[in-house]
Protein backbone atom coordinates (compact mmCIF):
# COMPACT_ATOMS: atom_id res chain seq x y z
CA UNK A 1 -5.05 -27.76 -26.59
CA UNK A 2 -2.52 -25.05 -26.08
CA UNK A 3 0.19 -24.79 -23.12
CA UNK A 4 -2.39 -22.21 -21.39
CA UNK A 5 -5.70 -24.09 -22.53
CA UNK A 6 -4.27 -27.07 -20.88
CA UNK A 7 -3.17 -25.67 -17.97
CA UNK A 8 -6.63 -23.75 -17.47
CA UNK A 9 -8.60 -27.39 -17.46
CA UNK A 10 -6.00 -28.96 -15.95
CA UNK A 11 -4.54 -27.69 -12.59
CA UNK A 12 -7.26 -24.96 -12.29
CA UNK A 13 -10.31 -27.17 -12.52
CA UNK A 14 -8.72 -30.07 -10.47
CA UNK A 15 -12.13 -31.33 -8.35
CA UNK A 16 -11.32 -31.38 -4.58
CA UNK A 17 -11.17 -34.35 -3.88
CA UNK A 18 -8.37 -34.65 -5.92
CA UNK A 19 -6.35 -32.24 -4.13
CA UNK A 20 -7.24 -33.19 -1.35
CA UNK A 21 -5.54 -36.72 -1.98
CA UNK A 22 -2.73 -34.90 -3.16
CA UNK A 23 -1.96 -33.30 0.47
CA UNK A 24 -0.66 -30.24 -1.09
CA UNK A 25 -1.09 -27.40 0.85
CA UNK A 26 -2.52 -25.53 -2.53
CA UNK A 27 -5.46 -25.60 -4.18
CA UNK A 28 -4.47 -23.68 -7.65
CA UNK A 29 -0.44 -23.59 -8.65
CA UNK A 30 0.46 -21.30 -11.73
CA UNK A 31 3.03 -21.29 -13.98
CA UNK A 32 3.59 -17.63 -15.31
CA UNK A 33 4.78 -20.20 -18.79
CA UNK A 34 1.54 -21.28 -18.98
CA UNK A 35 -1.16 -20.27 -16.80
CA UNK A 36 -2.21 -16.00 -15.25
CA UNK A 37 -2.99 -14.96 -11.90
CA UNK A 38 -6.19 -13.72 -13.54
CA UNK A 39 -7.19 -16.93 -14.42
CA UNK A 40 -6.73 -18.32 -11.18
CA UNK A 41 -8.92 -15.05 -9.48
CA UNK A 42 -11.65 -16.66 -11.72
CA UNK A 43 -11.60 -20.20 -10.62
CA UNK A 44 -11.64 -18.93 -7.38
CA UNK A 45 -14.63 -16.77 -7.31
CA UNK A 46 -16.38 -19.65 -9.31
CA UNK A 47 -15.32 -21.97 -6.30
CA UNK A 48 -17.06 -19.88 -4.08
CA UNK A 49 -14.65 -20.85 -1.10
CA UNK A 50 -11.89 -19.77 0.00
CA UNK A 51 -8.80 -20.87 -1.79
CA UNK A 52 -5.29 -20.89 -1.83
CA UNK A 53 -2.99 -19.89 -4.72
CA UNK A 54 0.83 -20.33 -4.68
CA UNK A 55 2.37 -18.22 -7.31
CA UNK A 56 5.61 -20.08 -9.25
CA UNK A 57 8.95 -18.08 -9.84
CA UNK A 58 8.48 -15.12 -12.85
CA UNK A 59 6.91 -12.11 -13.91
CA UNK A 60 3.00 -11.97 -14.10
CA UNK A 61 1.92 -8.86 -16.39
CA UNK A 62 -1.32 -8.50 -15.13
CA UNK A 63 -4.14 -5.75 -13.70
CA UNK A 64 -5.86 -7.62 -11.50
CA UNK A 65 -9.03 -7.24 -8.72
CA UNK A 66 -9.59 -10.19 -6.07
CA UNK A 67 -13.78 -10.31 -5.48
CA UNK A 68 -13.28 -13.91 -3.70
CA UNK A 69 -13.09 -13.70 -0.19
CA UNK A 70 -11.07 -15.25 2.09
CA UNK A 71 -8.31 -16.19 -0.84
CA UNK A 72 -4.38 -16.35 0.03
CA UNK A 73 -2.27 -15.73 -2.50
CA UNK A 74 1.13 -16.56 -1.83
CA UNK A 75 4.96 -16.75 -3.51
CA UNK A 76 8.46 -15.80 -2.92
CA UNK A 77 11.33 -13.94 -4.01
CA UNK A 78 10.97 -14.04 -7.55
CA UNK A 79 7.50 -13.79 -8.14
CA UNK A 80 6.44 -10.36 -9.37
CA UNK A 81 2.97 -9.11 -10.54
CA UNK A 82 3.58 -6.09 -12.12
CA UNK A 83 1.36 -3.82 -14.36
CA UNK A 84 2.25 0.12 -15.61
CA UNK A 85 -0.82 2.46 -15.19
CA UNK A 86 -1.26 6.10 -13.85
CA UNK A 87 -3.97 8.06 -12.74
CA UNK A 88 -4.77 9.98 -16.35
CA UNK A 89 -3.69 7.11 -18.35
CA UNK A 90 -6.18 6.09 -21.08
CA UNK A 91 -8.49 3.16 -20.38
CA UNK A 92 -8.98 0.26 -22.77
CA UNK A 93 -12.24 1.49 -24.42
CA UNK A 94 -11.86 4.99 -23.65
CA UNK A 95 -11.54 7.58 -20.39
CA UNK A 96 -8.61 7.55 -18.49
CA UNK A 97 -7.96 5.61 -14.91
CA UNK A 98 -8.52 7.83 -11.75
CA UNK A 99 -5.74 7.17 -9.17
CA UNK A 100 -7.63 4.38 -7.04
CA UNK A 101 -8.04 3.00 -10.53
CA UNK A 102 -5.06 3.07 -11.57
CA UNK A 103 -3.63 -0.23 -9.05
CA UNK A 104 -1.93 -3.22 -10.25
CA UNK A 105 -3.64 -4.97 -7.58
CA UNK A 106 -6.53 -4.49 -5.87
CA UNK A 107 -8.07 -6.36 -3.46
CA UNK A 108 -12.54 -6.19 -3.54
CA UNK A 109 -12.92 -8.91 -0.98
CA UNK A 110 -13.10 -9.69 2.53
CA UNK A 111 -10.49 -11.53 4.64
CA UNK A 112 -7.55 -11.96 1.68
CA UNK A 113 -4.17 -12.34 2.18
CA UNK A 114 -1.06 -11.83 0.35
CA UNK A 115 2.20 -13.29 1.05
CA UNK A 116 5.60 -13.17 -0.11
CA UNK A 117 4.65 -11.70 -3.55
CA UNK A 118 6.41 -8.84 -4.88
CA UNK A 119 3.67 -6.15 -6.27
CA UNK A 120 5.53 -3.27 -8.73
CA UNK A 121 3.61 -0.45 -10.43
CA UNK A 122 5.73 -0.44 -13.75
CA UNK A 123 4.32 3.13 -14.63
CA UNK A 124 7.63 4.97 -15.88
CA UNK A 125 7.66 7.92 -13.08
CA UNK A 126 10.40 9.47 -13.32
CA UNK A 127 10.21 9.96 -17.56
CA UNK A 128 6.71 11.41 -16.77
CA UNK A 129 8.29 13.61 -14.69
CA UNK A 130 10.95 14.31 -16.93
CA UNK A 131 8.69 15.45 -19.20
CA UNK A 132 6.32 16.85 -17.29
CA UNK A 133 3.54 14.75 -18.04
CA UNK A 134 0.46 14.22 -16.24
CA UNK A 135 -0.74 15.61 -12.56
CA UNK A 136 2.29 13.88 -10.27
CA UNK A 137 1.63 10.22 -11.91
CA UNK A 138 0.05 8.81 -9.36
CA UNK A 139 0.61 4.86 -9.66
CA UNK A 140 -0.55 2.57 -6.93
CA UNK A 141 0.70 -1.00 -7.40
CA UNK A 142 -1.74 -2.68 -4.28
CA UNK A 143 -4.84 -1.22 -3.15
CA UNK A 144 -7.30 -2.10 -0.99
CA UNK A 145 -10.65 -1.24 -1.19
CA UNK A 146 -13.58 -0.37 0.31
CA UNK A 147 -15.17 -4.15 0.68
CA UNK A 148 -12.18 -5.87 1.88
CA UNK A 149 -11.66 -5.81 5.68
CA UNK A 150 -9.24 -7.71 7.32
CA UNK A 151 -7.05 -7.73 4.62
CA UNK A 152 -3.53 -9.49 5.32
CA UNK A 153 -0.13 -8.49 3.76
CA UNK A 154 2.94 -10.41 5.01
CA UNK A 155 6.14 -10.48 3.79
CA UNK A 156 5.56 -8.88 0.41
CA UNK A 157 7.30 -5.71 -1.43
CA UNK A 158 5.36 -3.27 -2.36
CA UNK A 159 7.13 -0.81 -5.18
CA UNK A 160 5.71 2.41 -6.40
CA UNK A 161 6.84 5.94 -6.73
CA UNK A 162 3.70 8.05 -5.99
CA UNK A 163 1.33 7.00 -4.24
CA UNK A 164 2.41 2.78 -4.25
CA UNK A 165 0.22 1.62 -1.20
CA UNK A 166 -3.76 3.05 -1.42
CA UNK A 167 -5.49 1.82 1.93
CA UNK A 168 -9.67 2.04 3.13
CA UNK A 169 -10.50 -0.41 5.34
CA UNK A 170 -9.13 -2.60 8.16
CA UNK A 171 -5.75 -3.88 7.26
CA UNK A 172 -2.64 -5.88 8.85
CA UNK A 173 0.68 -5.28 7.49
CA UNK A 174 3.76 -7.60 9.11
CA UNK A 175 7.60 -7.77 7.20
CA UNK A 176 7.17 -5.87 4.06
CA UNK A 177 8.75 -3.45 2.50
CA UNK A 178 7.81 -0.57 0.59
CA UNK A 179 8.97 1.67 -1.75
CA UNK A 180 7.98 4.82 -3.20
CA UNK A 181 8.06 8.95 -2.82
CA UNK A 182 5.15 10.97 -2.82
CA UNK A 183 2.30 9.97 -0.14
CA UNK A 184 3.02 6.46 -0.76
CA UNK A 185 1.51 5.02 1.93
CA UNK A 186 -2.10 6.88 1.77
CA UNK A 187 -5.70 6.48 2.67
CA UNK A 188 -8.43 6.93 5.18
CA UNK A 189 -8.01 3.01 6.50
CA UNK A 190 -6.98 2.36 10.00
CA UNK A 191 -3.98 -0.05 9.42
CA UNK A 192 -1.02 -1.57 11.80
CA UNK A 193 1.99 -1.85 10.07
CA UNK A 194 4.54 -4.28 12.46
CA UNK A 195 8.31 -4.61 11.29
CA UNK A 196 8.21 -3.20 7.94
CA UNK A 197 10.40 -1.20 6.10
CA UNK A 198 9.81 1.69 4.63
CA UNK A 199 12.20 3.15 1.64
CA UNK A 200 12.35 6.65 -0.03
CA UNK A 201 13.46 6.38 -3.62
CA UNK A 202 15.79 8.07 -5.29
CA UNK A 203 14.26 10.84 -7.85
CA UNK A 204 16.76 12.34 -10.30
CA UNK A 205 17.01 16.77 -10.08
CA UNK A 206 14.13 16.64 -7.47
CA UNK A 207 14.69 19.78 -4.77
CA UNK A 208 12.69 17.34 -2.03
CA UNK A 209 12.32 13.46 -1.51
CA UNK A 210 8.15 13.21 -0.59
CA UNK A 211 6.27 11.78 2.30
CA UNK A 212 6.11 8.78 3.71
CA UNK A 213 2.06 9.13 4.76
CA UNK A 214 -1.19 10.92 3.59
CA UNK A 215 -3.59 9.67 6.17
CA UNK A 216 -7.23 10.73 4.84
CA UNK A 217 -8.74 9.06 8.57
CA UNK A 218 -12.23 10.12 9.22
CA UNK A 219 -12.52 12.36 12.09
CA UNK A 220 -15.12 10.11 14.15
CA UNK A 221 -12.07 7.15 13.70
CA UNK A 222 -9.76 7.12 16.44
CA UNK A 223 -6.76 5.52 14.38
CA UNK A 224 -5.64 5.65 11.01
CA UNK A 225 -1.93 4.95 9.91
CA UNK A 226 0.31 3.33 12.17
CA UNK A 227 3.33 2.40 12.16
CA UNK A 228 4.89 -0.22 15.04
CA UNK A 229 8.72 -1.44 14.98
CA UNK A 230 9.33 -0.38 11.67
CA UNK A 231 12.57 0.64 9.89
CA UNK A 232 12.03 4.29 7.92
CA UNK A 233 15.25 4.20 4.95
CA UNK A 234 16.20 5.25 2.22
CA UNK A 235 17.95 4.42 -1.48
CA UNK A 236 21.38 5.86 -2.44
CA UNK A 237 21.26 9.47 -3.12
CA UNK A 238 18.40 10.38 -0.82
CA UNK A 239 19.96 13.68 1.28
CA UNK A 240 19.75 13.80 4.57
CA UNK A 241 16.75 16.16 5.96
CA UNK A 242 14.72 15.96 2.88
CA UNK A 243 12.10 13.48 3.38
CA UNK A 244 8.87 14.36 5.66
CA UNK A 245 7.13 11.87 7.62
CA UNK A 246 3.58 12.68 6.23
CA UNK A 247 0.95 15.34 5.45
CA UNK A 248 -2.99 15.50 6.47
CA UNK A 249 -4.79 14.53 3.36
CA UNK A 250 -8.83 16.11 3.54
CA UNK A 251 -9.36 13.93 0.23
CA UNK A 252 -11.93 16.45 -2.10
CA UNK A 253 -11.69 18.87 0.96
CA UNK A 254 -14.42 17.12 3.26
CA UNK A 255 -14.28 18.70 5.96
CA UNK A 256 -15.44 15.37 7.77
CA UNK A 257 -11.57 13.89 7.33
CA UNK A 258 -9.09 14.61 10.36
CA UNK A 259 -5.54 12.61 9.32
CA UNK A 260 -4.46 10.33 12.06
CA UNK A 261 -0.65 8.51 12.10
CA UNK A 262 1.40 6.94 13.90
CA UNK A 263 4.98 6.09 14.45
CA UNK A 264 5.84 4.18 17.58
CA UNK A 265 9.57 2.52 18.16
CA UNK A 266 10.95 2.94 14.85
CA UNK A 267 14.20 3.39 13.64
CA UNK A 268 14.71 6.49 11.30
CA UNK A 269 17.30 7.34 8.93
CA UNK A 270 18.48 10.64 8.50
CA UNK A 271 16.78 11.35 5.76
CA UNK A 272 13.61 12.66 7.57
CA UNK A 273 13.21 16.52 8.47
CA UNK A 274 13.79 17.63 11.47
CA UNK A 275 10.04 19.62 11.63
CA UNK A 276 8.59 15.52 10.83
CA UNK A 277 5.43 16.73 9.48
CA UNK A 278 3.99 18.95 6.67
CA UNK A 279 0.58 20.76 5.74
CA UNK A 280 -1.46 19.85 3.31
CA UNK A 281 -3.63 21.75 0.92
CA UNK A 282 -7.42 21.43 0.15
CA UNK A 283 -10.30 23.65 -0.93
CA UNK A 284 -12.70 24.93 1.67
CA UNK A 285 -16.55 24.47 1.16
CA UNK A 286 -16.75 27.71 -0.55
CA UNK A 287 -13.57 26.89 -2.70
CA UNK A 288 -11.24 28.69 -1.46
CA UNK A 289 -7.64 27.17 -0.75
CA UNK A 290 -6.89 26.41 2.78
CA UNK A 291 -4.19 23.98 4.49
CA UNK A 292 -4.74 21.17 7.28
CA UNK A 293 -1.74 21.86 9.03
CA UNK A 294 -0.17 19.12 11.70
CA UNK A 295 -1.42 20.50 14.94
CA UNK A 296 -4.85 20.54 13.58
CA UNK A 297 -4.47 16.53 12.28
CA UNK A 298 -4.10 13.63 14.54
CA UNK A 299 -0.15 13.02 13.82
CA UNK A 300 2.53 11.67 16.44
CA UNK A 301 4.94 9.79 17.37
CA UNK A 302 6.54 7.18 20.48
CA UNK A 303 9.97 5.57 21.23
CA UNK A 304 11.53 6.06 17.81
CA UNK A 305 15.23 6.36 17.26
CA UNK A 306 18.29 6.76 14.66
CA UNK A 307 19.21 10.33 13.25
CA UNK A 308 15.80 11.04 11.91
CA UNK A 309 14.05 10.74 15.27
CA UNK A 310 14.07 14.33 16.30
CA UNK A 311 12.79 16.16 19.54
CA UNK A 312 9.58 16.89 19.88
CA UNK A 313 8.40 20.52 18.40
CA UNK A 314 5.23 23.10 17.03
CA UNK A 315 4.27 20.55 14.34
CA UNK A 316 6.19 16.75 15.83
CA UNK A 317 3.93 15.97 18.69
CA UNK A 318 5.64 13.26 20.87
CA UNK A 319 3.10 10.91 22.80
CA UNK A 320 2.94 10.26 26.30
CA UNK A 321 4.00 6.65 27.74
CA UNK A 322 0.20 6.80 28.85
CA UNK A 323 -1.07 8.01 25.42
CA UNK A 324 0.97 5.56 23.64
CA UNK A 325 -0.88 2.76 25.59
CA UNK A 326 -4.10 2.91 23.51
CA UNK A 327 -1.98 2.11 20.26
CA UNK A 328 -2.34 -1.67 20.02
CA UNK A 329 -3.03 -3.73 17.23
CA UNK A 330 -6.53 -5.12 18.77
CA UNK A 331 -7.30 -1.73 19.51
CA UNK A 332 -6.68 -0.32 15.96
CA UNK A 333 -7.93 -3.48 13.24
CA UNK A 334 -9.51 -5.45 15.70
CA UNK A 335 -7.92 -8.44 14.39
């Protein structure tokens, strides 16, 4: 048997009884020397339970979708799964990936959660956009889908340029950083993020330095993106006053989407604009080009602080102590 082979009917296929006996908190362990993540995925939707994975130190160069519910995937520093695909890249056996598609990890399944794993879209951004190839590069290195409420992310780092972090259902979001530029944190999901950090990158020549958030929230859902006790920086060479917190995003222009976000207490570097929040554009029902501008979307703020926290104006609604009551976790996952 090879190193891999082994390892596949080995410590993947280990009955559980047998681990149980073993009073290790983990039901699969892999080696990125001799075992995949992928591999793992599979035992685990054959198990058809939930199961716990613990990731070893190294790189896994994978594109991966979790379908079994209730799995926990978990690692530490030093344990990357990283994979390099755009929206518009080809697909192996022809057509090209769509920007949902295009995820280094996405998560299909109900109840999963990820923990200290670092999750990188390796898609080379900024020599795309050196030579002006493809429609922005959109890259998402962890999305989460449709089917997967209550999904969990804890202490992970999440690295991406355009759009790193895709979002559509019911989602928790504690210690974890992420990184990116253009609407990286995007989606129609109501989500609470609690004590993360979130980074602007650095983008060589580029005359502006993104948006933090492209909420797509239905307009019958009464939260979307929000963001509790969270840090807003930036890398080295990000200018101050160049970075907007967000833009409305009326994904395919249906009309039926009304943005919603939400920063509450967080500290802000001075990298953020002083107007906070942007248009963006969309075509009408009868094609035409239109904008959803701020005051139209559901976008506003409570409590935050540092030199990018800036005074309430025509497009950076400031909430009331009494409208900032309804933002609590419970009331925005429900879990």
């Amino acid at each position: 048997m090879t190193g891999r082979r082994a390892f596949l009917a080995g410590a993947l296929s280990l009955p559980v009884a047998a681990r149980a006996r073993s009073a290790a908190p983990w039901d699969i362990v892999v080696d990125p020397a001799t075992g995949t993540l992928g591999a793992a995925l599979a035992q685990a939707e054959r198990a058809g339970r939930p199961l716990r994975t613990l990731l070893k130190p190294g790189v896994f160069t994978e594109k991966l979708t979790v379908r079994a519910h209730g799995v926990t995937i978990e690692g530490s520093p030093g344990r990357v799964l990283q994979y390099g695909t755009a929206g518009g890249t080809p697909k192996p056996g022809g057509g090209t990936w769509g920007t949902g598609g295009s995820g280094t990890l996405t998560i299909a399944a109900k109840d999963v959660t990820l923990r200290g794993l670092t999750i990188r879209n390796s898609f080379d951004y900024i020599g795309a956009r050196r030579d002006s190839a493809g429609n922005g590069a959109q890259a998402v290195a962890l999305s989460i889908g449709r089917d997967a409420d209550r999904t969990t992310v804890d202490r992970c780092v999440l690295l991406g340029y355009q759009d790193t972090f895709y979002l559509q259902t019911p989602s928790l979001i504690t210690d974890t950083r992420i990184v990116g530029g253009v609407d990286f944190i995007f989606g129609g999901a109501a989500a609470w993020f609690e004590r993360c950090e979130i980074v602007t990158r650095y983008v060589p020549d580029a005359e502006g330095f993104g948006y933090l958030a492209a909420p797509s929230t239905p307009a019958g859902q009464e939260f979307g993106l929000v963001f509790a006790n969270c840090r807003l920086g930036r890398e080295n060479g990000v200018p101050d006053r160049s970075t907007w917190l967000g833009r409305p995003w009326r994904a395919g222009g249906n009309m039926a989407l009304l943005g919603q976000a939400a920063f509450l207490r967080c500290w802000m570097d001075g990298h953020i604009r002083r107007e906070g929040w942007t248009w963006m554009g969309y075509k009408g029902p009868d094609g035409d080009q239109r904008r959803l501008t701020p005051p139209e979307a559901r976008l506003s703020e409570f409590g935050n602080r540092g030199p990018g926290a800036g005074p309430a104006g025509t497009d950076r609604r400031l909430l009331t102590a009494e409208e900032a009551k309804r933002f609590t976790r419970a009331n925005v996952i429900g879990f």
